[in-house]
Protein backbone atom coordinates (compact mmCIF):
# COMPACT_ATOMS: atom_id res chain seq x y z
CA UNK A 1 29.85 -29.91 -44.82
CA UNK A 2 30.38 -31.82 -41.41
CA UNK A 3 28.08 -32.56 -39.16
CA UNK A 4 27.61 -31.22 -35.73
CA UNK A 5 28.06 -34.75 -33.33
CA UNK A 6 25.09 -33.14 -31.02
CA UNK A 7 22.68 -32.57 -34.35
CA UNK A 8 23.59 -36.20 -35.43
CA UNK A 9 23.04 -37.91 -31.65
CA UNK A 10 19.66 -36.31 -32.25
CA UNK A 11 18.71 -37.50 -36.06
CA UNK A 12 20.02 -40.47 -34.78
CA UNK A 13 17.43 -40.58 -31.90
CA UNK A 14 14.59 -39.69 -34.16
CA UNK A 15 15.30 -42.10 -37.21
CA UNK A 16 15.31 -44.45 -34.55
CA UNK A 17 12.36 -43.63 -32.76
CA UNK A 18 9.90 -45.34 -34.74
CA UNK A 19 9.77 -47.83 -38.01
CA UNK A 20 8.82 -44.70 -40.37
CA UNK A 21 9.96 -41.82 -39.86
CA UNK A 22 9.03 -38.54 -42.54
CA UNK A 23 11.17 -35.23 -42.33
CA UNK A 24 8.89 -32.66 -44.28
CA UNK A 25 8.26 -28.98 -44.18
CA UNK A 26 4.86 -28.55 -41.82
CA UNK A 27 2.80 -31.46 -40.37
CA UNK A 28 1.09 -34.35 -41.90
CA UNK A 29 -2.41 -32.44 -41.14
CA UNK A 30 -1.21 -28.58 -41.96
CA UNK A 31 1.92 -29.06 -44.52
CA UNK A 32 3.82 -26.56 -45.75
CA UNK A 33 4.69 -27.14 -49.43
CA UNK A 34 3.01 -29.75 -52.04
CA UNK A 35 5.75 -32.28 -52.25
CA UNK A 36 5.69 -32.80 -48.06
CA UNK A 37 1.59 -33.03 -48.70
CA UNK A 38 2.46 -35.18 -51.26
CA UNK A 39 4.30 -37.72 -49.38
CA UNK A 40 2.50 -37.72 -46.04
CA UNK A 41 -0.61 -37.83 -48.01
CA UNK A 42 0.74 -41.58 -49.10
CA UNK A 43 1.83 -42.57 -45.94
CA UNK A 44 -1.41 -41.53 -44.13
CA UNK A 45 -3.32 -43.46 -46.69
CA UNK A 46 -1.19 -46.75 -45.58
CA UNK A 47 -0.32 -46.31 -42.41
CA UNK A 48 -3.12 -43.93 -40.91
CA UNK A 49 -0.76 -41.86 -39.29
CA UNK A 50 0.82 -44.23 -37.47
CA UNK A 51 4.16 -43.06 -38.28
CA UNK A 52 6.68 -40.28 -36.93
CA UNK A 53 6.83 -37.06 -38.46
CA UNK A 54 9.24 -34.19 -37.85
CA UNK A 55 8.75 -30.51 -39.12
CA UNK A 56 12.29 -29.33 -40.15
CA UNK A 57 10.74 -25.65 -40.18
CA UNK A 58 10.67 -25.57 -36.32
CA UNK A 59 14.21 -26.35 -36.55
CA UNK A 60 16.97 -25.25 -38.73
CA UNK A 61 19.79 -27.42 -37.41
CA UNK A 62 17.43 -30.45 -38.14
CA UNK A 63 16.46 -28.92 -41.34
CA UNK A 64 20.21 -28.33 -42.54
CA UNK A 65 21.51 -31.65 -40.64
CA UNK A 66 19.57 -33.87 -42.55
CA UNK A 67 20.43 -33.18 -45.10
CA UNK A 68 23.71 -33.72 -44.64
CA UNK A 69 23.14 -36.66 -42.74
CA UNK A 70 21.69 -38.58 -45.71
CA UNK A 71 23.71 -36.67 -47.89
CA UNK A 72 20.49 -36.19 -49.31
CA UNK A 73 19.47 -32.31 -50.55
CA UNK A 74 15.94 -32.41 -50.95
CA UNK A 75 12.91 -32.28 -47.88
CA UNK A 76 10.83 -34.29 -47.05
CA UNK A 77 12.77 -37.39 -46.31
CA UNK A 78 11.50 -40.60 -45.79
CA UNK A 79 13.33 -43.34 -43.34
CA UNK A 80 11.90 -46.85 -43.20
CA UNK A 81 13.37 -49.07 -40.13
CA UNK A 82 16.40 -46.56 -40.01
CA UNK A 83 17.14 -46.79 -44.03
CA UNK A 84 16.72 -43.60 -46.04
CA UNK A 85 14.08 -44.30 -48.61
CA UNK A 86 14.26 -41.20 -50.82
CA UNK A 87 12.42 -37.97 -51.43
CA UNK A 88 8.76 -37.10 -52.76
CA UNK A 89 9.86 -38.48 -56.56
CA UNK A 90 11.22 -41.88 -55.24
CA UNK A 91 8.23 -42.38 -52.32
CA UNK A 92 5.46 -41.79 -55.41
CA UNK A 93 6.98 -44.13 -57.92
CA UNK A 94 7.37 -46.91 -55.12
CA UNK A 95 4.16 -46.18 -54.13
CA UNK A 96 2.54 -46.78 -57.49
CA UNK A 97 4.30 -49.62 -58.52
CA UNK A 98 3.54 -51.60 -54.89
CA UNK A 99 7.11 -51.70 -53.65
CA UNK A 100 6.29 -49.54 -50.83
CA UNK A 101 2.98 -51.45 -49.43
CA UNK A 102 5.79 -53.97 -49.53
CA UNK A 103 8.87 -52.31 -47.67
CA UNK A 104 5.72 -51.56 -44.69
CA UNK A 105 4.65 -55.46 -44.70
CA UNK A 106 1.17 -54.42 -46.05
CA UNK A 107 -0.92 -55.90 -48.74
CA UNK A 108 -0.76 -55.12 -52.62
CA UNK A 109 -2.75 -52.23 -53.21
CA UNK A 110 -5.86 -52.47 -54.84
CA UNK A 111 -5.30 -51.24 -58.50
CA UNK A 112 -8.55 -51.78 -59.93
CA UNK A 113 -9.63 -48.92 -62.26
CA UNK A 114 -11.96 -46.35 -61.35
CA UNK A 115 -15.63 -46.16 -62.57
CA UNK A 116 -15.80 -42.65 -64.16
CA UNK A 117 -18.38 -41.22 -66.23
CA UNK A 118 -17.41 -38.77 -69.02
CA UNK A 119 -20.26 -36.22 -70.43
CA UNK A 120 -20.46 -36.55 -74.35
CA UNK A 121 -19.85 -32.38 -74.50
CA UNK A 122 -17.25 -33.07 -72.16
CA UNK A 123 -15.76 -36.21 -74.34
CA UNK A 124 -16.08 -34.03 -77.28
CA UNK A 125 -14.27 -30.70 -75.81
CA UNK A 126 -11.10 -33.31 -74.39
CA UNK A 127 -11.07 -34.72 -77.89
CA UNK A 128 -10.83 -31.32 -79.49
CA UNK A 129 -8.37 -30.77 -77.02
CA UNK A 130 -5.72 -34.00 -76.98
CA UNK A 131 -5.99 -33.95 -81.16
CA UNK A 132 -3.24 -30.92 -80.66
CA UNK A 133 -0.99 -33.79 -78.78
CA UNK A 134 -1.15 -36.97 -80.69
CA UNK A 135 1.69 -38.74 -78.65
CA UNK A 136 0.93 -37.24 -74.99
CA UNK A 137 -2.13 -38.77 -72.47
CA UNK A 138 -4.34 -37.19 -70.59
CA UNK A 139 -3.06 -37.49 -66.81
CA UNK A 140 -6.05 -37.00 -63.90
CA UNK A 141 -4.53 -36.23 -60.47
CA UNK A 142 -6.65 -35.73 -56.61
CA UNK A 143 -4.12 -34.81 -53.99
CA UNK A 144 -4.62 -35.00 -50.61
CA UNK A 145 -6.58 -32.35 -50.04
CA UNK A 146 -8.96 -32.91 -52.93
CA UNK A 147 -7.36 -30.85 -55.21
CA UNK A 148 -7.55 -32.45 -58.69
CA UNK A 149 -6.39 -31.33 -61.90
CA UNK A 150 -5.69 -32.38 -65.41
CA UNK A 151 -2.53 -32.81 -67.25
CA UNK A 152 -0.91 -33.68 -70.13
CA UNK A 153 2.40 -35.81 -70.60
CA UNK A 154 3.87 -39.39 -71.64
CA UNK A 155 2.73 -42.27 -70.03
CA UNK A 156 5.01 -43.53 -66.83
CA UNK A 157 4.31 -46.98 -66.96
CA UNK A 158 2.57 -47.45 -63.42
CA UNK A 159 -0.75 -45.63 -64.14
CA UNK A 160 -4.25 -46.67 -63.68
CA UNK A 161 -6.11 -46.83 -66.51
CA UNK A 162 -9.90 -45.80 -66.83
CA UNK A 163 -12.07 -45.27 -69.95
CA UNK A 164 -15.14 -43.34 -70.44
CA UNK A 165 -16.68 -41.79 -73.73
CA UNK A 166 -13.78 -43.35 -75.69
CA UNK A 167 -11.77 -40.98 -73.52
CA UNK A 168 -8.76 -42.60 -71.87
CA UNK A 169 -7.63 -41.16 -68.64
CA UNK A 170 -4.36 -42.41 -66.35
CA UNK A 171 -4.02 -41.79 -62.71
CA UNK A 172 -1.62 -42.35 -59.80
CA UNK A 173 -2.67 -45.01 -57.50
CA UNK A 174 -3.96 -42.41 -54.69
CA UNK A 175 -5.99 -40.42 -57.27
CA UNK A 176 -7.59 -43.69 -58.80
CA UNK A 177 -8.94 -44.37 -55.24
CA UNK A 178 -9.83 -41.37 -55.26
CA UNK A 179 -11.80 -40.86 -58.68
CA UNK A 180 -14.40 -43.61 -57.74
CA UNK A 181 -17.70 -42.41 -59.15
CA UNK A 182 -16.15 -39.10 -60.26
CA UNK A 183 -18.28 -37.45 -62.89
CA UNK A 184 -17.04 -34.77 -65.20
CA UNK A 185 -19.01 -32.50 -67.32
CA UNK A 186 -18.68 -29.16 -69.51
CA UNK A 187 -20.37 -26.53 -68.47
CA UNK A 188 -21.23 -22.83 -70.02
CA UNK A 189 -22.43 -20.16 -68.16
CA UNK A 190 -22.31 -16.31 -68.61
CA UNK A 191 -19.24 -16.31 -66.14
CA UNK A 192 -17.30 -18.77 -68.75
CA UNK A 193 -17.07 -22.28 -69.79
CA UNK A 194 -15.06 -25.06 -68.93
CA UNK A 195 -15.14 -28.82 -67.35
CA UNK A 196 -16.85 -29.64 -64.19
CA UNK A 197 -16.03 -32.16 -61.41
CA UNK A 198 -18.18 -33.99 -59.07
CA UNK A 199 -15.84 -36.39 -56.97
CA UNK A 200 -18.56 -38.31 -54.47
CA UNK A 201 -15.73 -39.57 -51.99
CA UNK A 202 -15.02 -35.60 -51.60
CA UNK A 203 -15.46 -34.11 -48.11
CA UNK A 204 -18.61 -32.56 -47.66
CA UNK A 205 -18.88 -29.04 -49.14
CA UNK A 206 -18.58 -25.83 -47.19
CA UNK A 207 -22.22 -24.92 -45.54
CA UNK A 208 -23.81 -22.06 -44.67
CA UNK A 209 -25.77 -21.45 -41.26
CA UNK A 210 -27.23 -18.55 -40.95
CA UNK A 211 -27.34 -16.26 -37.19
CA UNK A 212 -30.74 -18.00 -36.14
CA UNK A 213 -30.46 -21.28 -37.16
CA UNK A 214 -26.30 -21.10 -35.13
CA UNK A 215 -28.29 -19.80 -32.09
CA UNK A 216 -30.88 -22.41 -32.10
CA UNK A 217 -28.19 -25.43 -32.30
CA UNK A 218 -26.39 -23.90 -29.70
CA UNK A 219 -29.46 -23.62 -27.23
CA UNK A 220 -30.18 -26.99 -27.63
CA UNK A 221 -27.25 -28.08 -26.19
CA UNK A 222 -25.14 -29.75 -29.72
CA UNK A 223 -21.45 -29.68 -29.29
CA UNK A 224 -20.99 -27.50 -31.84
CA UNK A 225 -17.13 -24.97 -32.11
CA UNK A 226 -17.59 -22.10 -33.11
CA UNK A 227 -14.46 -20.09 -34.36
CA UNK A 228 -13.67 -16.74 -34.48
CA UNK A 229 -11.43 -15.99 -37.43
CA UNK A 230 -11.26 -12.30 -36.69
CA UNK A 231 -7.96 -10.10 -35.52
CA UNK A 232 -7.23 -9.64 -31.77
CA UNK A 233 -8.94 -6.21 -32.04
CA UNK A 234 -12.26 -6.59 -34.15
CA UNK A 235 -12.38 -9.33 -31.50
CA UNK A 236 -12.13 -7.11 -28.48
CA UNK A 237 -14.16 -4.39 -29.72
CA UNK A 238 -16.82 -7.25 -30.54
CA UNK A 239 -16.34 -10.00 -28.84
CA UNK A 240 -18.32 -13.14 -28.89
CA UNK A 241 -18.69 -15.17 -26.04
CA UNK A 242 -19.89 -18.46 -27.62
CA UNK A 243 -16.73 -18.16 -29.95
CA UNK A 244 -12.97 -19.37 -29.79
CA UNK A 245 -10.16 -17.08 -31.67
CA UNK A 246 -8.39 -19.23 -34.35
CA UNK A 247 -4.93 -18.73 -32.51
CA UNK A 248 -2.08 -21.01 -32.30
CA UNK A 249 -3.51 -22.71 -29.42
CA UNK A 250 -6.74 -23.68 -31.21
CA UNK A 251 -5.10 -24.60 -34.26
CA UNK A 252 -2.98 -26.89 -32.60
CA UNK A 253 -6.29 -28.58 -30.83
CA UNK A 254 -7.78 -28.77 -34.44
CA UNK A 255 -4.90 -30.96 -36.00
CA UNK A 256 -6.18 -33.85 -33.67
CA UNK A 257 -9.69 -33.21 -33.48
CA UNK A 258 -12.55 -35.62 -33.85
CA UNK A 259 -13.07 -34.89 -37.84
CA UNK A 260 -16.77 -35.37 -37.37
CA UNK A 261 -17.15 -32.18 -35.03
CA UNK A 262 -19.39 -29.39 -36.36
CA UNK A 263 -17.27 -26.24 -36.84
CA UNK A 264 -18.56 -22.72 -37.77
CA UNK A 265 -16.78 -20.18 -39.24
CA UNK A 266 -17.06 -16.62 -38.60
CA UNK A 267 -15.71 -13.31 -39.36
CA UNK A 268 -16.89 -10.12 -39.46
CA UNK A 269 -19.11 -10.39 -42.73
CA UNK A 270 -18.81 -13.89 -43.62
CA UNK A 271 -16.39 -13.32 -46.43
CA UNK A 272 -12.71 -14.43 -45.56
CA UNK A 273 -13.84 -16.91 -42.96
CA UNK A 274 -14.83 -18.91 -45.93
CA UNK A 275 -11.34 -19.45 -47.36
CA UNK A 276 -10.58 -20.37 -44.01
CA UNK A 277 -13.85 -23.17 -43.27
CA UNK A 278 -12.61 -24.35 -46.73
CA UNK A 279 -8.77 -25.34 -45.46
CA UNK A 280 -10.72 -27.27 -42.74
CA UNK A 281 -12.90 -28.72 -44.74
CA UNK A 282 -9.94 -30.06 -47.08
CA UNK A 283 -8.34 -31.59 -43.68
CA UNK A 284 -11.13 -34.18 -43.22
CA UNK A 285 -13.80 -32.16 -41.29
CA UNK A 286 -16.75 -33.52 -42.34
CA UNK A 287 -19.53 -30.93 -40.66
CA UNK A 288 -18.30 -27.37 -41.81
CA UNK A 289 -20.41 -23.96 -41.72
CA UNK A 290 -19.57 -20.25 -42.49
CA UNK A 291 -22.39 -18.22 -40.80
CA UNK A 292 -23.93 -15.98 -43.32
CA UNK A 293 -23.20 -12.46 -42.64
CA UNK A 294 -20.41 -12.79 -40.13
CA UNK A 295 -20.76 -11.30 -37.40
CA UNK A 296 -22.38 -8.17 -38.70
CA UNK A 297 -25.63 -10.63 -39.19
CA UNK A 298 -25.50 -11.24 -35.70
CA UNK A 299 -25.62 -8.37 -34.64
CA UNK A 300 -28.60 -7.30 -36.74
């Protein structure tokens, strides 16, 4: 496949534009699949978004064109002073090994392993557990967002190492930063049993405000968003004048927004407006409500 000479003036033009520059599906803040997280995740944690990032999904020439311009398949795409580095797979292994603290002229990361504390019922349940795979590890991964989950496979070679309980548990380099303090526990309750995770670096939990105690901050004057996660019509037939509609506008505000804002969520009975205060909350907003009742407790 050739490339058009207009699409590769403008690759050209954006590789250039700055030392590192990431082609992934979405934007660093809202990405669109888990490798482009992935990778922007790492370079935010270096570079702290000082870097240039282009969403091929706003563009299907550019999406298509670089491809072919790095004769490379795969998105995202990482360039490094106009050199293509490699996909999701490559960025993550240079990543853990160093080499790409390196490449960006930045200090050797810190691989010191994380303090963890293992329950004994916990200990006891992952025992059980790992004695059906005698030659595999037990893997511990926190993306980005503060997702984290357990796996099992063969050691890589550039994992962390942490004990606790005579438990051994490997990490990636991002998720041993951030498993500092974590805590994990079994728990059994009539809805099930299972292991539980406390990860203290974590963004603060979803909260909820109820109707009066909303009003109240708002009379006194705190700068406080409110955000109206309803449709176009349940807004119009009850609107609320103290709220902003989560359109594109707003969400586009949101991606650079001071992270330490106060956002409430509502909706009209405080139900799916949580799934939405929870996305923010996984971006790095560290004050988030959903008002109790939606908007059918305001009115009441």
């Amino acid at each position: 496949m050739t490339l058009d000479p207009a699409v590769r003036e403008r690759i050209e033009t954006q590789v250039a534009s700055h030392d590192v520059v990431l082609y992934m599906k979405g934007t660093p803040k809202m990405p669109q699949c888990g490798f482009s997280a992935k990778t922007a995740g790492m370079l935010d944690s270096l570079l702290d978004g000082d870097y240039a990032a282009f969403n091929v999904l706003e563009d299907e020439s550019i999406r298509e064109g670089i491809k072919v311009f790095g004769n490379w398949p795969t998105i995202p795409q990482l360039y490094i002073k106009g050199e293509l580095v490699g996909g999701c797979d490559i960025v993550t292994e240079m990543f853990n090994d160093g080499e790409l603290h390196e490449v960006l002229g930045l200090e050797k990361p810190d691989r010191t392993p994380p303090e963890i504390e293992i329950s004994d019922k916990a200990a006891d349940k992952i025992r059980e557990f790992m004695d059906a795979y005698p030659d595999q590890y037990l893997h511990f991964s926190i993306g980005p967002s503060w997702d984290a989950q357990f796996n099992i496979g063969p050691r890589q070679g550039n994992e962390i190492e942490s004990e606790s309980a005579g438990i051994r548990v490997l990490f990636d380099l991002a998720s041993a930063q951030r498993a500092r303090g974590a805590r994990i526990d079994w728990t059994e309750t009539v809805q099930g049993e299972g292991l539980t995770l406390d990860l203290p670096g974590a963004p603060a939990p979803v909260q909820s405000i109820t109707p009066a105690t909303l009003q109240e901050r708002i009379n006194s004057g705190e700068r406080i968003l409110v955000i109206d996660t309803r449709n176009e019509s349940d807004r119009q037939s009850e609107p609320l004048d103290f709220a902003r509609a989560l359109d594109a506008e707003l969400m586009a505000e949101l991606k650079d927004a001071d992270r330490n804002m106060p956002l409430v969520f509502v909706c009209a009975q405080g139900i799916s407006s949580q799934a939405v205060a929870e996305h923010y909350r996984k971006q790095g907003f560290t004050q988030v409500y959903n008002l109790e009742g939606g908007v059918q407790g305001l009115m009441n």
